[in-house]
Each structure stands twice: as structure tokens, then as C-alpha cells.
Protein backbone atom coordinates (compact mmCIF):
# COMPACT_ATOMS: atom_id res chain seq x y z
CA UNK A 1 23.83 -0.56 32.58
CA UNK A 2 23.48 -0.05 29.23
CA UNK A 3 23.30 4.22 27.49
CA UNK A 4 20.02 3.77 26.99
CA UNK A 5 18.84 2.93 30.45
CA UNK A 6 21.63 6.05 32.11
CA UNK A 7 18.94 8.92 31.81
CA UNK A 8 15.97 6.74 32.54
CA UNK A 9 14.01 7.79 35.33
CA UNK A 10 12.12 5.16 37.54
CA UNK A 11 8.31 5.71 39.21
CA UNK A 12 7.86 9.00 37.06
CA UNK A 13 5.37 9.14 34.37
CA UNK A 14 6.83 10.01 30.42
CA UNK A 15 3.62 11.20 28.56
CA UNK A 16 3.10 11.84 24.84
CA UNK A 17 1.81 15.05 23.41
CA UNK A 18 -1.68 15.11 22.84
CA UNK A 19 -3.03 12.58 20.77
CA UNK A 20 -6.43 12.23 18.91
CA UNK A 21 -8.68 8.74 17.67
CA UNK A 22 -11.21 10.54 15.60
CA UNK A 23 -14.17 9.14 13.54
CA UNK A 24 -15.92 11.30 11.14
CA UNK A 25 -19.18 9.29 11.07
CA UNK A 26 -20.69 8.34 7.52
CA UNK A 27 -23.88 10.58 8.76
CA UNK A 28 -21.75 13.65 9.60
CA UNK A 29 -21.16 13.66 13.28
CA UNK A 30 -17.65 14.24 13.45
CA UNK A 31 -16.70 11.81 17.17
CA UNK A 32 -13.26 12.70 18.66
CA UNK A 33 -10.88 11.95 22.03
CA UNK A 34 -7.51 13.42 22.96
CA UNK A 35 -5.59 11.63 24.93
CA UNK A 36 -1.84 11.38 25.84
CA UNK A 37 -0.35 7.89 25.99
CA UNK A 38 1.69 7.33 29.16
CA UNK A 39 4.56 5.08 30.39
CA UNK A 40 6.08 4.57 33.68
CA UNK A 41 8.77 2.54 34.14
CA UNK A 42 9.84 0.21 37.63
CA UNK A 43 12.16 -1.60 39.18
CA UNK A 44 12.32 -5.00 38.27
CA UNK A 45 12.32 -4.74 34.27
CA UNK A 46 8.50 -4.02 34.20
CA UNK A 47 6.97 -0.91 32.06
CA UNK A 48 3.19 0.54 32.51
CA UNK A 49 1.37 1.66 29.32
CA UNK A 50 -1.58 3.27 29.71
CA UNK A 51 -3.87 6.55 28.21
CA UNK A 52 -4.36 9.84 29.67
CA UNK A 53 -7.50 11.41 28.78
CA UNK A 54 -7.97 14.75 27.96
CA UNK A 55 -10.85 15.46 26.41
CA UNK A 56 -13.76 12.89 26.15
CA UNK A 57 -16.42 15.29 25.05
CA UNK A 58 -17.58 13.51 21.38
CA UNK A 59 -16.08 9.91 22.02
CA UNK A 60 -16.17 6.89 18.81
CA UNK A 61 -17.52 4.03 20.52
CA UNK A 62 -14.71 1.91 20.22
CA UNK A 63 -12.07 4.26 21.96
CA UNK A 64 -13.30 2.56 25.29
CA UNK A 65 -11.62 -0.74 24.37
CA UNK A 66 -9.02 1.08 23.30
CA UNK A 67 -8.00 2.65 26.78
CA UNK A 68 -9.44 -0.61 28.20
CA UNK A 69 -6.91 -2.78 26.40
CA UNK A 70 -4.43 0.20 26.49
CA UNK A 71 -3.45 0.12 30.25
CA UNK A 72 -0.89 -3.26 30.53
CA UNK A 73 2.28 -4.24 32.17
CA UNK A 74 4.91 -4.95 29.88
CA UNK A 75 9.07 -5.28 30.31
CA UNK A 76 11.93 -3.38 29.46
CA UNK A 77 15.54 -3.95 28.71
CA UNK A 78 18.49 -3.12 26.09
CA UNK A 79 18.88 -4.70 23.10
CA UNK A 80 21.96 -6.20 21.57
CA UNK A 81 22.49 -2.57 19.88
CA UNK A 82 21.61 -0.48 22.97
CA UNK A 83 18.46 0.61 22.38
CA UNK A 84 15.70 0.20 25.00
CA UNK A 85 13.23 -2.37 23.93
CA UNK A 86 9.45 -2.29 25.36
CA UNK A 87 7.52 -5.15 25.09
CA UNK A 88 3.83 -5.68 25.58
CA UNK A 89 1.16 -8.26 24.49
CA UNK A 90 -0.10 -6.01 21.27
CA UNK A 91 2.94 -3.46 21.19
CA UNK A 92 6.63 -2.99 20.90
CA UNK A 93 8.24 0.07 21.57
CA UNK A 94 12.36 0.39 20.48
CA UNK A 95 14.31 3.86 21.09
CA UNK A 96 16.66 5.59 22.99
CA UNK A 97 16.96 8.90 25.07
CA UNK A 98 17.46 11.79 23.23
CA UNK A 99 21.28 12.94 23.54
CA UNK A 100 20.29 16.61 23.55
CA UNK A 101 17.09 16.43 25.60
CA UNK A 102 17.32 13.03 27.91
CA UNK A 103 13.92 13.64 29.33
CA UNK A 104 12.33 12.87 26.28
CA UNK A 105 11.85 9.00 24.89
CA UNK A 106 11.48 8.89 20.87
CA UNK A 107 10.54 5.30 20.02
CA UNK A 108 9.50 3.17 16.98
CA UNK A 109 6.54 1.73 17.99
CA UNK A 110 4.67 -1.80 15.74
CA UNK A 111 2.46 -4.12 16.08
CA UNK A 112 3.62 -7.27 14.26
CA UNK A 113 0.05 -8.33 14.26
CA UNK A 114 -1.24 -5.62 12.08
CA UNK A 115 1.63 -5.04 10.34
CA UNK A 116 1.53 -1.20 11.45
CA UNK A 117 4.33 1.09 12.69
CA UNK A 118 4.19 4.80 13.76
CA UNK A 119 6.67 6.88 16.79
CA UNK A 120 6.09 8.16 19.43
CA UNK A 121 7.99 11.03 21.64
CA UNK A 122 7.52 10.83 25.42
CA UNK A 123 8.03 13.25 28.20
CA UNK A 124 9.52 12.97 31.36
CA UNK A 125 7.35 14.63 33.84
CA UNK A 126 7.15 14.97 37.47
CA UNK A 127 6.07 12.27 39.63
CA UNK A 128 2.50 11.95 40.33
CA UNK A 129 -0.45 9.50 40.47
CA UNK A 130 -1.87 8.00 37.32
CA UNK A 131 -5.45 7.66 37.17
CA UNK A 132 -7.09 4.42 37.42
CA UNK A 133 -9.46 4.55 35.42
CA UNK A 134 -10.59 5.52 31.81
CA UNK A 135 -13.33 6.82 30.21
């Protein structure tokens, strides 16, 4: 087993800080979610992805096909340099444990699509039941 997979934790959600997908409307309404995106991993090389809202109060019309399209089944493994690799249909995640703080995940997360790349930190967190549904 590679370093990367040592401090990973099966069947326990890692969550993201809050998050936000705002849209300040041409006409002034100001629409807004927070949200935390959420991964659990399993046995078997497979990887959950989905959103955790928070607060839904002012909502852009298109976050709904966002957490709609968000929650997917993806795999996991190392990659030839030890780094855990995510893959799923719209997404790849690449990182590693932190060596000072193993509960937390910091990936490199793009979308070869789009051409786009951000990060993301995730948090280990105590096992519990995702919701199953979104907004």
C-alpha cells in the first residue's frame, strides 16, 4: 500500500470548508449557496463525490445541476509518484495526506474538458450518513 493510501480512512466522510457558487444577477439580486463538497472513500477502489448544503436561502438556478451532476462514483488509486489519484467522469482530483495533519486531503483538482484547475482541502470527519438528496 502505497504513503498516500496509509492515513486514508475508509466509510468516513472528508468534507471541504464551506464553499460558495454565487451569481450577482445583471438586475441586482445578488443569488448565493454554501455548500461543502464531500468525499467518502470504499473498499474496492471506488470514491463518492457529492455536495453538502449549507445554506440554500438565495439559490442561482443552475446550482441544482450542479449538486445534481455533483454526486458520482468515481475510483481511487496511487499513481506512479505516490500520490492518490481520483477519477470521475467531469473531475480529477491528485494529492496526498498532509504529513503534519493526515486527516486532511489537499488535492489539485481539473477538468480537462474546461481546461480549469483549482484545490481543494478536505477533512476527515466522523462517520455519519450523507444525505441523499440535494436541494
Amino acid at each position: 500500500m502505497g504513503e498516500a493510501l496509509r492515513h486514508l480512512t475508509l466509510d468516513v466522510p472528508y468534507r471541504t470548508g464551506p464553499l460558495s457558487w454565487t451569481d450577482p444577477d445583471a438586475g441586482g439580486v445578488f443569488f448565493y449557496v454554501v455548500y461543502r463538497e464531500c468525499l467518502r472513500f470504499s473498499a474496492g477502489d471506488q470514491v463518492r463525490r457529492w455536495c453538502e448544503v449549507i445554506d440554500d436561502s438565495r439559490p442561482p438556478q443552475l446550482f441544482r445541476l450542479f449538486v445534481e451532476t455533483t454526486d458520482v462514483v468515481g475510483s481511487y488509486r496511487v499513481n506512479e509518484r505516490g500520490y492518490l489519484k481520483c477519477v470521475f467522469p467531469d473531475l480529477e482530483l491528485t494529492g496526498l495526506p498532509c504529513e503534519q495533519a493526515p486527516e486532511l486531503l489537499v488535492f489539485h483538482a481539473s477538468r480537462a474538458r474546461l481546461g480549469v484547475s483549482f484545490s481543494f482541502v478536505y477533512t476527515r470527519g466522523a462517520a455519519e450518513a450523507e444525505p441523499s438528496d440535494g436541494l
